[in-house]
Protein backbone atom coordinates (compact mmCIF):
# COMPACT_ATOMS: atom_id res chain seq x y z
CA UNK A 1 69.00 114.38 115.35
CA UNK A 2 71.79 115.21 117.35
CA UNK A 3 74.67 116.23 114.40
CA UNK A 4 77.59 118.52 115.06
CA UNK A 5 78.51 120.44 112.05
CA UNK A 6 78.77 120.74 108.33
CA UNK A 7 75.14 120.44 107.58
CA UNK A 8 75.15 122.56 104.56
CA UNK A 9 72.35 123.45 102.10
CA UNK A 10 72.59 121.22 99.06
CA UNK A 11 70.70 119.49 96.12
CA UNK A 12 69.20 116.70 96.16
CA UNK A 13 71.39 113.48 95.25
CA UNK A 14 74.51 115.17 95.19
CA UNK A 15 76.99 112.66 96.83
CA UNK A 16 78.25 113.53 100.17
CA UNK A 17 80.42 112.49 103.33
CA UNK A 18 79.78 111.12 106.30
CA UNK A 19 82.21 111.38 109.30
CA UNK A 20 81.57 109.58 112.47
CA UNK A 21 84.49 111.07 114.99
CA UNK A 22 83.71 111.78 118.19
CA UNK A 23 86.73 114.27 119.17
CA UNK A 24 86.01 117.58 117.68
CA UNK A 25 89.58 118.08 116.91
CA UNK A 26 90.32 115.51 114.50
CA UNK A 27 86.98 115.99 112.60
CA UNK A 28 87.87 119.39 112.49
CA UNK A 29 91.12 118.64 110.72
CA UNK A 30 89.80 115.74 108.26
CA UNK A 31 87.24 118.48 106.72
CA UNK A 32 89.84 121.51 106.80
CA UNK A 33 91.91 119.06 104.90
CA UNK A 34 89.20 118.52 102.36
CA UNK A 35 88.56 122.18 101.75
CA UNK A 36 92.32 122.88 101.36
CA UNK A 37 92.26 120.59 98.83
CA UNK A 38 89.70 121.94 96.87
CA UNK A 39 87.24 118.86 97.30
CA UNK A 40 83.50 120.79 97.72
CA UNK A 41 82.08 117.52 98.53
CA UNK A 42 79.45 118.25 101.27
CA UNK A 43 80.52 116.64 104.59
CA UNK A 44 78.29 115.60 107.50
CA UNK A 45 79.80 114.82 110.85
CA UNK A 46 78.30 113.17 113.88
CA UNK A 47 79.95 112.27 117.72
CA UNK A 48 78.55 109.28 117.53
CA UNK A 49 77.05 105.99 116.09
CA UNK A 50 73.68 106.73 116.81
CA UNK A 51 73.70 109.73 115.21
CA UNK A 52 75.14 108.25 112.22
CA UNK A 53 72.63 105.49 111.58
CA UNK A 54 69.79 108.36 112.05
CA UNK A 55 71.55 110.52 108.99
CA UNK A 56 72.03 107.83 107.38
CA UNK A 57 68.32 106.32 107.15
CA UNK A 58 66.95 109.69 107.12
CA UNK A 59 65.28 111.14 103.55
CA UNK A 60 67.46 114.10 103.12
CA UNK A 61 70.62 111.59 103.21
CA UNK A 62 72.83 111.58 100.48
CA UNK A 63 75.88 109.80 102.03
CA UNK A 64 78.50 107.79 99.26
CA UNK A 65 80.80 107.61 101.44
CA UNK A 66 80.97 106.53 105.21
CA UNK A 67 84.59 107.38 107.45
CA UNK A 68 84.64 106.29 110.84
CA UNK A 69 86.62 106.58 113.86
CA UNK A 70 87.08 103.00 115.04
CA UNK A 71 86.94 103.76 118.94
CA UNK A 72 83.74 105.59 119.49
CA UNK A 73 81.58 105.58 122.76
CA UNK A 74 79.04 102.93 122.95
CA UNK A 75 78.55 102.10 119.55
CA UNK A 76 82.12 101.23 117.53
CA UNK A 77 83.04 102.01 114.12
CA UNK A 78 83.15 98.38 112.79
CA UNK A 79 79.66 97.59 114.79
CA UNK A 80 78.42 100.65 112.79
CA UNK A 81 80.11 99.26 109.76
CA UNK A 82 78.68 96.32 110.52
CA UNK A 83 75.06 97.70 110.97
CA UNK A 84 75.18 99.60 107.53
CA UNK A 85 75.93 96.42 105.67
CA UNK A 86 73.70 94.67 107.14
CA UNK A 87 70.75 96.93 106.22
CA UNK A 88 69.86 96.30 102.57
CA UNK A 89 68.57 100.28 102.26
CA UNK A 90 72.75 101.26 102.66
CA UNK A 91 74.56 99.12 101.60
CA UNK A 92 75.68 100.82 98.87
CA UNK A 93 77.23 103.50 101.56
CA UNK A 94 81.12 103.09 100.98
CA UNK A 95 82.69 102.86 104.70
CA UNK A 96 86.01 103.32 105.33
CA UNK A 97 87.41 103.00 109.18
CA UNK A 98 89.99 105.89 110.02
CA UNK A 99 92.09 104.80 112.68
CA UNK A 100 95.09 105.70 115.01
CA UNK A 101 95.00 101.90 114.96
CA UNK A 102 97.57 99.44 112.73
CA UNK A 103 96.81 96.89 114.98
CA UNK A 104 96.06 93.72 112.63
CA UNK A 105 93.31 92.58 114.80
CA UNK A 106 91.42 96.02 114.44
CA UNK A 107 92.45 95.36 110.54
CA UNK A 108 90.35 92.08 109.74
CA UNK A 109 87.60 92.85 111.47
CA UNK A 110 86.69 95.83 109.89
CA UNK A 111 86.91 93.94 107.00
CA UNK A 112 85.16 91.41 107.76
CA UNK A 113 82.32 93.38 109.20
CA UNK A 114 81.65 95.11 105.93
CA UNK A 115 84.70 97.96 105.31
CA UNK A 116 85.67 98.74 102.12
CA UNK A 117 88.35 99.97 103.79
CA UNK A 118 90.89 100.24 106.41
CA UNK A 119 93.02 103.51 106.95
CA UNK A 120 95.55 104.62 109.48
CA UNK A 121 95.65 107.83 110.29
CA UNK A 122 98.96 109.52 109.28
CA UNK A 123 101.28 111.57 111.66
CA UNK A 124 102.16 114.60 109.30
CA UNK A 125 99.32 116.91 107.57
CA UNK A 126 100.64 116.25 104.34
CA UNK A 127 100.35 112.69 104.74
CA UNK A 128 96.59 113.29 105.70
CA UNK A 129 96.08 115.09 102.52
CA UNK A 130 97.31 112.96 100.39
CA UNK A 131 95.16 110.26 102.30
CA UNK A 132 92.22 112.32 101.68
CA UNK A 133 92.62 113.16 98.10
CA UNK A 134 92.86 109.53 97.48
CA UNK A 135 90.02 108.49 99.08
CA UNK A 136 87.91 111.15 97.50
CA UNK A 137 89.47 110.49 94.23
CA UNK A 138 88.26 106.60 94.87
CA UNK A 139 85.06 106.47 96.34
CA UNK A 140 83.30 109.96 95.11
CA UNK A 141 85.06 109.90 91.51
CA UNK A 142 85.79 106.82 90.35
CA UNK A 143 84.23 103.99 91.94
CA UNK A 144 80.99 102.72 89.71
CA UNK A 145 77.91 102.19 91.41
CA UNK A 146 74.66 100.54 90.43
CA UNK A 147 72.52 102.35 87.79
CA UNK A 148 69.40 102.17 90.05
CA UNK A 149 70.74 104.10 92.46
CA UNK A 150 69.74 108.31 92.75
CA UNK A 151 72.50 109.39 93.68
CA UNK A 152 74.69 107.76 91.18
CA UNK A 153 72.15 108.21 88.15
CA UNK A 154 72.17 112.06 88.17
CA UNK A 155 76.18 112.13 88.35
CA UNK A 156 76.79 110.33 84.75
């Protein structure tokens, strides 16, 4: 498995992040902006599709929440949003597309391959935190799952 960074020591079912960007520098700044904030959800970032559909169908994956580039090499972010939907083991995974991109195109479809979301990237840092914090807030606080699932079950 080919991941980047982040890969921290956890246990089992807690809820974590997966982000799919494949230039360092942004990825760097979405998880320094999660830290500032406080958030001590676990992220997981990968360069590439690939390696995201290998976390994600491996054991030790604990992913809630999916954010991906939309423009990554050979793979893209809505055909990876598109391939987690599709695959009845993760779809559950909430995906979100993070994107330079306000293009409305672009827009519907990543929603119609599967995003719960679509979000443009802001231009100021305090724009991205905000962002950030309300995307945690939503998907790793207060959106409901089913009570079959793990990961949910041991966060009631």
């Amino acid at each position: 498995m080919n991941l980047t960074t982040q890969i921290e020591e956890r246990p089992p079912h807690i809820p974590s992040i997966l982000l799919v960007e494949d230039e360092p520098s942004n990825a760097r700044l979405v998880i320094r902006v999660f830290k500032k904030l406080g958030i001590d959800t676990p992220i997981v970032h990968v360069l590439h599709a690939e390696a995201a559909l290998q976390y994600l169908q491996s054991p030790a994956s604990t992913v809630r929440l999916l954010m991906t580039d939309l423009r990554l090499p050979r793979i893209s972010g809505i055909d990876l949003v598109r391939m987690v939907k599709g695959d009845p083991r993760l779809q559950k995974v909430s995906c979100a597309i993070l994107s330079a991109s306000s293009d409305p195109l672009d827009v519907s479809e990543s929603y119609r391959a599967g995003a719960n979301c679509f979000l443009v990237k802001p231009l100021t840092y305090a724009e991205l935190s905000e962002l950030l914090a309300a995307v945690h807030r939503f998907f790793l606080k207060s959106d409901a799952k089913p009570e079959q699932d793990p990961i949910c079950r041991s966060h009631k």
